[in-house]
C-alpha atoms as a PDB file:
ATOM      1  CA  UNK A   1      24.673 125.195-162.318  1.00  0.00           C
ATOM      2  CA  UNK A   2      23.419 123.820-159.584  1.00  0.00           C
ATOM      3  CA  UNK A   3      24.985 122.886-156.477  1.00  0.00           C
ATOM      4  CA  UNK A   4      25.222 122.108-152.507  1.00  0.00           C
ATOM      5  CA  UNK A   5      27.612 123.940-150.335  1.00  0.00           C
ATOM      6  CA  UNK A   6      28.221 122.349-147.160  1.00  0.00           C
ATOM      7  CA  UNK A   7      28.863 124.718-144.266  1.00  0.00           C
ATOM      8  CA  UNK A   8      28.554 122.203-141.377  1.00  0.00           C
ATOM      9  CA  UNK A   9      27.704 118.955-140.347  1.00  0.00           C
ATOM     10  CA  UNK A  10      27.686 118.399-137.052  1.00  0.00           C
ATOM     11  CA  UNK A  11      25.550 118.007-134.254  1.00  0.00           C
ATOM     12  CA  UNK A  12      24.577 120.973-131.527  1.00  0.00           C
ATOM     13  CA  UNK A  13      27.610 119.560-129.029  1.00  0.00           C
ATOM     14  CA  UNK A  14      30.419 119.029-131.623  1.00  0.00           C
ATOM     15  CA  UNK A  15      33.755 121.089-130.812  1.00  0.00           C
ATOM     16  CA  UNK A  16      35.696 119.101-133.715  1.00  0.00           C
ATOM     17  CA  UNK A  17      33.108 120.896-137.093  1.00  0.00           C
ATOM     18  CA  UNK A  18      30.730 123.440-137.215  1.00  0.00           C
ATOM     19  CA  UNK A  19      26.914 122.370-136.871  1.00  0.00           C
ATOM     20  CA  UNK A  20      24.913 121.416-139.726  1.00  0.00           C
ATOM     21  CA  UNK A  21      23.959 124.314-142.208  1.00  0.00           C
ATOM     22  CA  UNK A  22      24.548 124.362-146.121  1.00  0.00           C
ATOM     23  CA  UNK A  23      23.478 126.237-149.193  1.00  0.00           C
ATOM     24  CA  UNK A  24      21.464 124.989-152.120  1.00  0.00           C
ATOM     25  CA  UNK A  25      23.048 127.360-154.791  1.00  0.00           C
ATOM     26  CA  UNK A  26      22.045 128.229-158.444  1.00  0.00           C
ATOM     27  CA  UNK A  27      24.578 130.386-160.389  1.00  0.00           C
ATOM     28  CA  UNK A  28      26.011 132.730-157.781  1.00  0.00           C
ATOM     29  CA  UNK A  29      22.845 132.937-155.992  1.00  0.00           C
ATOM     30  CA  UNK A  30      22.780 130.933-152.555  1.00  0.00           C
ATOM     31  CA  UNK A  31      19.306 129.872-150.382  1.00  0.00           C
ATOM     32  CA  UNK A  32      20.841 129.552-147.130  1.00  0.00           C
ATOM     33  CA  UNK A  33      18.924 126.503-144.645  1.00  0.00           C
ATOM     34  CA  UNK A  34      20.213 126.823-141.011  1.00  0.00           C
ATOM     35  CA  UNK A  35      23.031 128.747-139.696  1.00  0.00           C
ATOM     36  CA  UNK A  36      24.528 126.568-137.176  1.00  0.00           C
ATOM     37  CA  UNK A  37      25.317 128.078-133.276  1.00  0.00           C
ATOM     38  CA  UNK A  38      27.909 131.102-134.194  1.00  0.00           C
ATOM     39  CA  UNK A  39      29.809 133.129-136.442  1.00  0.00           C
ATOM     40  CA  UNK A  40      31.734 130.143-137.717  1.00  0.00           C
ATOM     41  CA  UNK A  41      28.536 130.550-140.514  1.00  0.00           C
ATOM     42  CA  UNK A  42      30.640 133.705-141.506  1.00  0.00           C
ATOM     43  CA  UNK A  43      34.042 132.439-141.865  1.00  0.00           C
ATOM     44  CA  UNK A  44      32.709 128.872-144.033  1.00  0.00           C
ATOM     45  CA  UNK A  45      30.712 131.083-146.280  1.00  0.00           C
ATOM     46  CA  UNK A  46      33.729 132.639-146.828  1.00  0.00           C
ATOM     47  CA  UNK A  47      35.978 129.632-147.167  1.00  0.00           C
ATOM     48  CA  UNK A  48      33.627 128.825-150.228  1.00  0.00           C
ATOM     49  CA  UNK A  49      33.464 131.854-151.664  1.00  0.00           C
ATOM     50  CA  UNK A  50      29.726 132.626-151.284  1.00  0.00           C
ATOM     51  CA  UNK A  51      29.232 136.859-150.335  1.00  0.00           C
ATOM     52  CA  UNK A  52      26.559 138.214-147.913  1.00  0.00           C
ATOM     53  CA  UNK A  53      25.281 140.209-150.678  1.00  0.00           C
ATOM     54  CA  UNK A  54      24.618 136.522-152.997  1.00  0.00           C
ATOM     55  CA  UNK A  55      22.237 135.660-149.689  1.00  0.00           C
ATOM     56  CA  UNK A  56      18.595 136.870-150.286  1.00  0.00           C
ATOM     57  CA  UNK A  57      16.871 133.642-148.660  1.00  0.00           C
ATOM     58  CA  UNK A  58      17.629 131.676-145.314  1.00  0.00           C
ATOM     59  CA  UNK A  59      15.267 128.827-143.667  1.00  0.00           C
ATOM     60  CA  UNK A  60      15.242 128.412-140.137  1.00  0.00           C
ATOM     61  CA  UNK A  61      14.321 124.828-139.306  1.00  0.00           C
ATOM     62  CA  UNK A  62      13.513 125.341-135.536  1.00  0.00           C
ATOM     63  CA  UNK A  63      14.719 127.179-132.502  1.00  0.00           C
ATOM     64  CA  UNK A  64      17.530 124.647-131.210  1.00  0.00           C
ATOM     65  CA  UNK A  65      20.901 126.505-130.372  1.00  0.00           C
ATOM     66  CA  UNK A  66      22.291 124.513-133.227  1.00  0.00           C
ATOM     67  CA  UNK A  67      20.085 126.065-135.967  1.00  0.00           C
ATOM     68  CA  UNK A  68      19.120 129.257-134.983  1.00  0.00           C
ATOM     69  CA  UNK A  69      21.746 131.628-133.453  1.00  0.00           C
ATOM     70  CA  UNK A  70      24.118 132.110-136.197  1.00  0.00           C
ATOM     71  CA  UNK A  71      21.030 134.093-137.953  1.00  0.00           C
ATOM     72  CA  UNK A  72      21.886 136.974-135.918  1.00  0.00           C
ATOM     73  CA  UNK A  73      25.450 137.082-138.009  1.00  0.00           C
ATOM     74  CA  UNK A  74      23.794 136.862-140.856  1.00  0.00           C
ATOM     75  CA  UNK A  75      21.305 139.150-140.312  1.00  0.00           C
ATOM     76  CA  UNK A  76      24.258 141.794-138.872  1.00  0.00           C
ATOM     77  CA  UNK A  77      25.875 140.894-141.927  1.00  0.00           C
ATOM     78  CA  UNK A  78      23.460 141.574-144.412  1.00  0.00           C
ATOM     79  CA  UNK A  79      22.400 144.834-142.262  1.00  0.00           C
ATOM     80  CA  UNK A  80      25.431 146.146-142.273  1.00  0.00           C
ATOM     81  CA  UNK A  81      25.655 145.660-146.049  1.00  0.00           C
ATOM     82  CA  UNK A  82      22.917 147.571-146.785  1.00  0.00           C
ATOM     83  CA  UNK A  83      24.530 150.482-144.567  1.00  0.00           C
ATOM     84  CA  UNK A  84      27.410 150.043-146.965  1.00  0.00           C
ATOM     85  CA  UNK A  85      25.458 150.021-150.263  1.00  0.00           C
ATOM     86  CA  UNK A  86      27.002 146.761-150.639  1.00  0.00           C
ATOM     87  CA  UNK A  87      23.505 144.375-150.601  1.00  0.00           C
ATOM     88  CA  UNK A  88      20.709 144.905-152.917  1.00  0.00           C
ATOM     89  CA  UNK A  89      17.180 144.101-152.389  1.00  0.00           C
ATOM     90  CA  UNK A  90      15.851 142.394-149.194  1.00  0.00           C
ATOM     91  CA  UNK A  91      17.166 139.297-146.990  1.00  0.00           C
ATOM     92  CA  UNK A  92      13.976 137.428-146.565  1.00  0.00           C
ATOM     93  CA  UNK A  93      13.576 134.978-143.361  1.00  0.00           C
ATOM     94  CA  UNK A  94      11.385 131.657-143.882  1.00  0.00           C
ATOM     95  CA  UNK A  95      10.288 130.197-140.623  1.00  0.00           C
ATOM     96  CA  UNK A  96       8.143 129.088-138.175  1.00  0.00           C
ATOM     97  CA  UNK A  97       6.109 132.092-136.444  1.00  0.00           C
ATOM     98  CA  UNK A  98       8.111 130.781-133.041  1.00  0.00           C
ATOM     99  CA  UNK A  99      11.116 131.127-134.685  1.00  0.00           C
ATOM    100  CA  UNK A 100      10.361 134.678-135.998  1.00  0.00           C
ATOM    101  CA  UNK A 101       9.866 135.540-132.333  1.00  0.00           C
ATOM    102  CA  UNK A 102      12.680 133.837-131.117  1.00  0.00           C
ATOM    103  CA  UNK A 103      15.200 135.550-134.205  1.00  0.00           C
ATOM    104  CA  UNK A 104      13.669 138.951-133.017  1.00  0.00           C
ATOM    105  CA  UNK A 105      13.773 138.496-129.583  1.00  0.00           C
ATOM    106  CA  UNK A 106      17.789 137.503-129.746  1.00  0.00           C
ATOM    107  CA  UNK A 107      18.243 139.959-131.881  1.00  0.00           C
ATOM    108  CA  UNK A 108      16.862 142.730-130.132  1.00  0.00           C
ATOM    109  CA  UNK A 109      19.422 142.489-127.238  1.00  0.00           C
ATOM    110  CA  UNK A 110      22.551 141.908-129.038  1.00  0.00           C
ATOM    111  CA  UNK A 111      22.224 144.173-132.566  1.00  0.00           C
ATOM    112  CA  UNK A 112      22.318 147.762-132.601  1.00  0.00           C
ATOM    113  CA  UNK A 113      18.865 149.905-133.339  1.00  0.00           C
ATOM    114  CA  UNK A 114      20.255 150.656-136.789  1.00  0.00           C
ATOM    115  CA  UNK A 115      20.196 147.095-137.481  1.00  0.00           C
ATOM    116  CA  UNK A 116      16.741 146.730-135.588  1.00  0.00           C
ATOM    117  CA  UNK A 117      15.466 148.556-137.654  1.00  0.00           C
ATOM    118  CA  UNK A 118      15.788 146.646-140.833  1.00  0.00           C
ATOM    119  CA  UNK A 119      13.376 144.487-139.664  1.00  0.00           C
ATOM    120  CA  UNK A 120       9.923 143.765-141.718  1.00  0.00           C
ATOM    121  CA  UNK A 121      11.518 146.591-144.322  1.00  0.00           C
ATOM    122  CA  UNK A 122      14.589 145.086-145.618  1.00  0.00           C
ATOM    123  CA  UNK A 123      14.956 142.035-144.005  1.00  0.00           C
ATOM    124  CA  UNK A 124      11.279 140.106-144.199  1.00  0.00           C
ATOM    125  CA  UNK A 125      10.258 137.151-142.000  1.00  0.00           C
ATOM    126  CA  UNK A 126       7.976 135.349-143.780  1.00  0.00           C
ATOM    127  CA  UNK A 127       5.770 133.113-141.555  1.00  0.00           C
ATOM    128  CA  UNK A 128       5.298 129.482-143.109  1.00  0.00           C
ATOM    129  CA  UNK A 129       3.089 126.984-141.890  1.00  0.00           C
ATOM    130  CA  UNK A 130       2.631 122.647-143.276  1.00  0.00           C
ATOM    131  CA  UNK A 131       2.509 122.632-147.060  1.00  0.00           C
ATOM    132  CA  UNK A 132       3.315 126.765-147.279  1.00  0.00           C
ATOM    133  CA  UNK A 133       4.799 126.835-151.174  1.00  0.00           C
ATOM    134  CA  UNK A 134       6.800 129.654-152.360  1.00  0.00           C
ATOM    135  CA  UNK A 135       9.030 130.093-154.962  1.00  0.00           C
ATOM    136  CA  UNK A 136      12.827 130.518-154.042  1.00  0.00           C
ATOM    137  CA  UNK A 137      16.061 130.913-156.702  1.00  0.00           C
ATOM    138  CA  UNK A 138      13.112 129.871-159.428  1.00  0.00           C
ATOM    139  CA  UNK A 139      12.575 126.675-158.122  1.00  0.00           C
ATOM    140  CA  UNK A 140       8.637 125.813-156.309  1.00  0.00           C
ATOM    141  CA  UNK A 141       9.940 125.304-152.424  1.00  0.00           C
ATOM    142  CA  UNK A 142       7.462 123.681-150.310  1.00  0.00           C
ATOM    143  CA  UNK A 143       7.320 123.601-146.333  1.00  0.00           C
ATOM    144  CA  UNK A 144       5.871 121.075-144.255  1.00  0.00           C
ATOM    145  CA  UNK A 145       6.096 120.216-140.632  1.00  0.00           C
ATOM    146  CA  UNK A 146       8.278 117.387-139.631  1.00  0.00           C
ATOM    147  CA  UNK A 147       6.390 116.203-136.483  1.00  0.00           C
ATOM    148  CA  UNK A 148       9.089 116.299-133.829  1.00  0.00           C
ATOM    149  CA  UNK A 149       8.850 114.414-130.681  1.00  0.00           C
ATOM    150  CA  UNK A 150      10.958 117.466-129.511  1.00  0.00           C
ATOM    151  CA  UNK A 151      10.410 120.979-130.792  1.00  0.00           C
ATOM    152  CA  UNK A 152       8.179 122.288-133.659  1.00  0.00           C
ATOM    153  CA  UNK A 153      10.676 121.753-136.534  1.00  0.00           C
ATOM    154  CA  UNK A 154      10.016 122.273-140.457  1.00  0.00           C
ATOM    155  CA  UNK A 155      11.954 120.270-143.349  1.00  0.00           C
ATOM    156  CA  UNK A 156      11.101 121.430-147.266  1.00  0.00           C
ATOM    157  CA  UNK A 157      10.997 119.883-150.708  1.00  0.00           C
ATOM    158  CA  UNK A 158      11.810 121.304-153.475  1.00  0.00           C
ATOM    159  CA  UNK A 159      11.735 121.201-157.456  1.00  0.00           C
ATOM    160  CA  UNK A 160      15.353 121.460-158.502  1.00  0.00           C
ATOM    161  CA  UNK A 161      15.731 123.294-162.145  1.00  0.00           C
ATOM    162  CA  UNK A 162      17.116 120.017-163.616  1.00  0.00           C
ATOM    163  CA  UNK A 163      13.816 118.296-162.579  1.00  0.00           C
ATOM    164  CA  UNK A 164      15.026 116.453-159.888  1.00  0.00           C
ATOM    165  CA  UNK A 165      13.347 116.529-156.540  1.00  0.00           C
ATOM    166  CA  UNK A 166      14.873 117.305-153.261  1.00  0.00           C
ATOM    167  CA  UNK A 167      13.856 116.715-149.679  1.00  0.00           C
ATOM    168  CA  UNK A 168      15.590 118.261-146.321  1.00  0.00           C
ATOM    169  CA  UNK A 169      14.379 116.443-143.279  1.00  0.00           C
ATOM    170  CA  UNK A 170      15.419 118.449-140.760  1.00  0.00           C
ATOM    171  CA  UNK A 171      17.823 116.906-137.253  1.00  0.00           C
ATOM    172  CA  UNK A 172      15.042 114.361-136.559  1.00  0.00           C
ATOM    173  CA  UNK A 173      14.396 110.531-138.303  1.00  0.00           C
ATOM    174  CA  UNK A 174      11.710 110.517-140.937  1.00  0.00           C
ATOM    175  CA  UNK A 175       8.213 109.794-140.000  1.00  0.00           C
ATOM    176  CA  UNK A 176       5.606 108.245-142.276  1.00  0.00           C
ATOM    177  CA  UNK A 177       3.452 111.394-141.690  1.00  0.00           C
ATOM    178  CA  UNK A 178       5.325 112.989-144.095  1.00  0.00           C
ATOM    179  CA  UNK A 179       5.659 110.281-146.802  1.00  0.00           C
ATOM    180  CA  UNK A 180       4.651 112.643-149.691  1.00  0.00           C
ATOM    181  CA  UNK A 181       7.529 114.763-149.117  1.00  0.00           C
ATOM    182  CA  UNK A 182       9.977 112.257-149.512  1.00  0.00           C
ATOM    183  CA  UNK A 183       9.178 109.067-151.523  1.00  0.00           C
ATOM    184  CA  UNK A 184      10.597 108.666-154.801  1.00  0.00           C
ATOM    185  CA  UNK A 185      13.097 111.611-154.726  1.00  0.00           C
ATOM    186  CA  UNK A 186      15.830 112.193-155.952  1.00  0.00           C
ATOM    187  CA  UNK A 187      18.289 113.862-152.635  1.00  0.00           C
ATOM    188  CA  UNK A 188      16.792 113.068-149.498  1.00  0.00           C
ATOM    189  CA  UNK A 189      18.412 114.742-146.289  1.00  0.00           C
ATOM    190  CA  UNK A 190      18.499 112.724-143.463  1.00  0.00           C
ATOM    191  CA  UNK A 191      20.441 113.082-140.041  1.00  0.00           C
ATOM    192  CA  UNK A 192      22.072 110.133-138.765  1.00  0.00           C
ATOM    193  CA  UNK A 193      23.626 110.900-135.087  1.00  0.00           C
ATOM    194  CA  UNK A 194      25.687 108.438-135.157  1.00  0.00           C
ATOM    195  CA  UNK A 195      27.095 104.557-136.320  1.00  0.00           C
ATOM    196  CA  UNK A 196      24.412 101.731-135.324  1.00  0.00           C
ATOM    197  CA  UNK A 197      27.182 100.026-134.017  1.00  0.00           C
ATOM    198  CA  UNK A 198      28.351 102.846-131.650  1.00  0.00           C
ATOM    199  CA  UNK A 199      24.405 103.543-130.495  1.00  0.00           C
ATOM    200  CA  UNK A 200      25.389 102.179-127.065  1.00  0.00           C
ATOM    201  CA  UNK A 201      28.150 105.212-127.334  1.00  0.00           C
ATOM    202  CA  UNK A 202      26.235 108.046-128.193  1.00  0.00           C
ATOM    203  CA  UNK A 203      22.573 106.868-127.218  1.00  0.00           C
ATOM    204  CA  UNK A 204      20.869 108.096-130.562  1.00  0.00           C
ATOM    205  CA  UNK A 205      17.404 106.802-129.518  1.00  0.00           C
ATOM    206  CA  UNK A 206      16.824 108.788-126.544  1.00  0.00           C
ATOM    207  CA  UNK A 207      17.832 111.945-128.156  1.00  0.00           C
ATOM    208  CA  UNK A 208      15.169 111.270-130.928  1.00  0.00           C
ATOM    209  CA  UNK A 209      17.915 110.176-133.192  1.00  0.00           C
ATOM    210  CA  UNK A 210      18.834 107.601-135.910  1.00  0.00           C
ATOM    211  CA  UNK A 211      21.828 105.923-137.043  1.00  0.00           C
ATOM    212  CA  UNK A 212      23.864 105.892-140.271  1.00  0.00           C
ATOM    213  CA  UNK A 213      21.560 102.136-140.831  1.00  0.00           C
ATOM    214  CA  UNK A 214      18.437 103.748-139.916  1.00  0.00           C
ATOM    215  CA  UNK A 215      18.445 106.197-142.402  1.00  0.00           C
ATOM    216  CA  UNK A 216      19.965 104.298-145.356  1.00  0.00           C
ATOM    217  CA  UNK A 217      17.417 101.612-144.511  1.00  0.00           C
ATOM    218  CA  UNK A 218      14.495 104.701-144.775  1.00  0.00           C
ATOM    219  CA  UNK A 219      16.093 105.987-148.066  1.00  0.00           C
ATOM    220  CA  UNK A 220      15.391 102.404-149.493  1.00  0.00           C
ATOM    221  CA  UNK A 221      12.304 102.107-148.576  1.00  0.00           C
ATOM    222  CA  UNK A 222      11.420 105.394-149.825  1.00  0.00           C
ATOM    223  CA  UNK A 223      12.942 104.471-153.051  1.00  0.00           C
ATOM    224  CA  UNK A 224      15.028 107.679-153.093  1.00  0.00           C
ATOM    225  CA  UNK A 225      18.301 107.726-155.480  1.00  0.00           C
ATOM    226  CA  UNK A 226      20.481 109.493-153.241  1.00  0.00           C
ATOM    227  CA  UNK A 227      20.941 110.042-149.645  1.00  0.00           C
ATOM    228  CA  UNK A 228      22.952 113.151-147.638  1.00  0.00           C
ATOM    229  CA  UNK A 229      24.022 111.577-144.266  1.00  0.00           C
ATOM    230  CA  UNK A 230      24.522 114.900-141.575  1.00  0.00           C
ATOM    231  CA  UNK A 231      23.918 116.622-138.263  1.00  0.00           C
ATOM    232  CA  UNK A 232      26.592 113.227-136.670  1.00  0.00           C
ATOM    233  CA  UNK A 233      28.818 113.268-133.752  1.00  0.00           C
ATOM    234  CA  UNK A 234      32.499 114.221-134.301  1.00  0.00           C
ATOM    235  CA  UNK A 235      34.705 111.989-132.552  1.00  0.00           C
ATOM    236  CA  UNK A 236      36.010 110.302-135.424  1.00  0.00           C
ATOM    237  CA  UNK A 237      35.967 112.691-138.609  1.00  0.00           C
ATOM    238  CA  UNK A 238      38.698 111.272-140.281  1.00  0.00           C
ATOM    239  CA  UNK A 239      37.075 107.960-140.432  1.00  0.00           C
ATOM    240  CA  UNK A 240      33.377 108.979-140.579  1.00  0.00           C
ATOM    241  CA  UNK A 241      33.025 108.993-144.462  1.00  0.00           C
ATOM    242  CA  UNK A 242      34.119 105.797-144.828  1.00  0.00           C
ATOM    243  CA  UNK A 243      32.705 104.466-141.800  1.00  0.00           C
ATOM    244  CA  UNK A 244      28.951 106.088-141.889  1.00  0.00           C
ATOM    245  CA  UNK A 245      29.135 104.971-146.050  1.00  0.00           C
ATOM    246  CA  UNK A 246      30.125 101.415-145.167  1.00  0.00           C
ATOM    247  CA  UNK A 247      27.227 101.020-142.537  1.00  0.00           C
ATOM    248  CA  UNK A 248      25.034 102.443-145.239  1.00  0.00           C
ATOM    249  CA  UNK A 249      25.433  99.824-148.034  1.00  0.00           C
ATOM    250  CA  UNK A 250      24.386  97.198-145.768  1.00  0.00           C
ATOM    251  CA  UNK A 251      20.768  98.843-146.030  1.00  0.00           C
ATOM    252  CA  UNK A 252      20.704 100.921-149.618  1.00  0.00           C
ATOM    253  CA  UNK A 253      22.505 100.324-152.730  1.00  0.00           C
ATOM    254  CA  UNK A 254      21.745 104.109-153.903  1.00  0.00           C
ATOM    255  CA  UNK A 255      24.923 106.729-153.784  1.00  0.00           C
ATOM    256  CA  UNK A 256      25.065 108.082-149.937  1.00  0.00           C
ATOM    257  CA  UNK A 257      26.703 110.909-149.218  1.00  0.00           C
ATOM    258  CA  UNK A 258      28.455 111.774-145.832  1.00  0.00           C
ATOM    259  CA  UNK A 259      30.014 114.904-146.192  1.00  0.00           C
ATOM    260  CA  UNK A 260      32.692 117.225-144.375  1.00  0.00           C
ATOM    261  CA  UNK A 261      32.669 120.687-143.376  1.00  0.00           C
ATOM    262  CA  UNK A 262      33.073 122.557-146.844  1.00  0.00           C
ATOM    263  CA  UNK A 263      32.264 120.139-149.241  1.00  0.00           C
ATOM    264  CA  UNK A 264      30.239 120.333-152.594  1.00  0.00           C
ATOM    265  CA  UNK A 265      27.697 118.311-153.700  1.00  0.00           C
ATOM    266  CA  UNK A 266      27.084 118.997-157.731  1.00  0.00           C
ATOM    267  CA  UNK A 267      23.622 118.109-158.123  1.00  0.00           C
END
């Protein structure tokens, strides 16, 4: 069975959820994409029941605070597993080569030598560049640069086992450069900061941003089936599923999905 766990949903300044992170899991094996900002990554993989030693692939979109840091739990996590003869065969790392330096470079002053030296043996950063394929939890994963206005940042598609296609666009609005990642799929990941109605609130557009409309209105024109709605603001969580699904429907009549911290998305 396959399935999403959300871990997080937020935004890099939220206080009220955890950042945006989830697994794409098959069975009881889990592909982890982002870690959000801190350890938090630790206690909501625990909260859904998903073990260190179930992790054997993370992405790592890009280097924002966000996205990145809570590797270094992981990676002390899994580490310290293998100490414990509790984790079998490697933890491997797919990112960006500036991300592989940045991962190493944090690292390197907060984790213990005996972690340290896990590195390239047991724990394997695997450089990817635009349109780098591998396989991951059997399904044909393919990379491909997002073109941020901001930061070098990566987004993937992938083949799910049921035949459905999935894309992960990454914090940042879709861009017709990367059209043949996205059109026609089934799940399409797309951030959406915040309510059009509230952009005079929370300023989307200068922080390279969309709205809730702005990314239903790309799902339809993509022709996708389903959109995931993340990465928001959190000053209204107990409203935002309705509210961010409401705004939506204006633009696509597909199923949109905003979800909380800890949800799961059967796919």
């Amino acid at each position: 069975m396959e399935k999403i766990n959300i871990l997080g949903t937020g935004s890099a300044m939220v206080t009220n959820c955890y950042n945006t992170c989830f697994t794409l899991s098959k069975d009881d094996e889990h592909f982890l994409i982002d870690t959000g900002g801190g350890n938090t990554i630790l206690t909501n993989l625990e909260k859904l029941d998903i073990p260190i030693n179930r992790i054997h692939n993370m992405f790592i979109s890009h280097n924002h605070n966000d996205h990145i840091l809570g590797s270094v739990w992981i990676i002390r996590a899994v580490a310290q597993g293998i100490l414990n003869n509790k984790y079998t065969g490697n933890l491997n790392i797919y990112c960006h080569e500036t991300s592989i330096d940045a991962v190493k470079t944090i690292s390197a002053f907060v984790l213990q030598k005996k972690f340290l030296d896990m590195f390239d043996s047991r724990i394997i950063f695997n450089k990817i560049s635009d349109n780098y394929t591998v396989t991951i939890l059997d399904r044909p994963t393919t990379f491909f640069d997002i073109h941020s206005t901001k930061d070098l940042q990566y987004g993937f598609r992938t083949l799910l086992s049921n035949g459905k296609f999935m894309t992960f666009l990454g914090d940042e609005p879709y861009r017709d450069a990367v059209k043949d990642y996205c059109e026609n799929v089934d799940y399409l990941f797309h951030e959406a900061f915040c309510l059009y109605s509230q952009r005079e609130i929370f300023k989307p557009y200068e922080k390279h941003h969309a709205t809730a409309k702005d990314a239903c209105k790309n799902a339809k024109e993509l022709n996708v089936k389903n959109v995931i709605l993340y990465h928001t603001e959190d000053k209204n969580l107990e409203k935002r599923k309705e509210l961010y699904t409401n705004e939506g429907k204006e633009e696509f009549q597909g199923t949109i999905y905003v979800p909380d911290d800890l949800d799961i998305i059967e796919l």
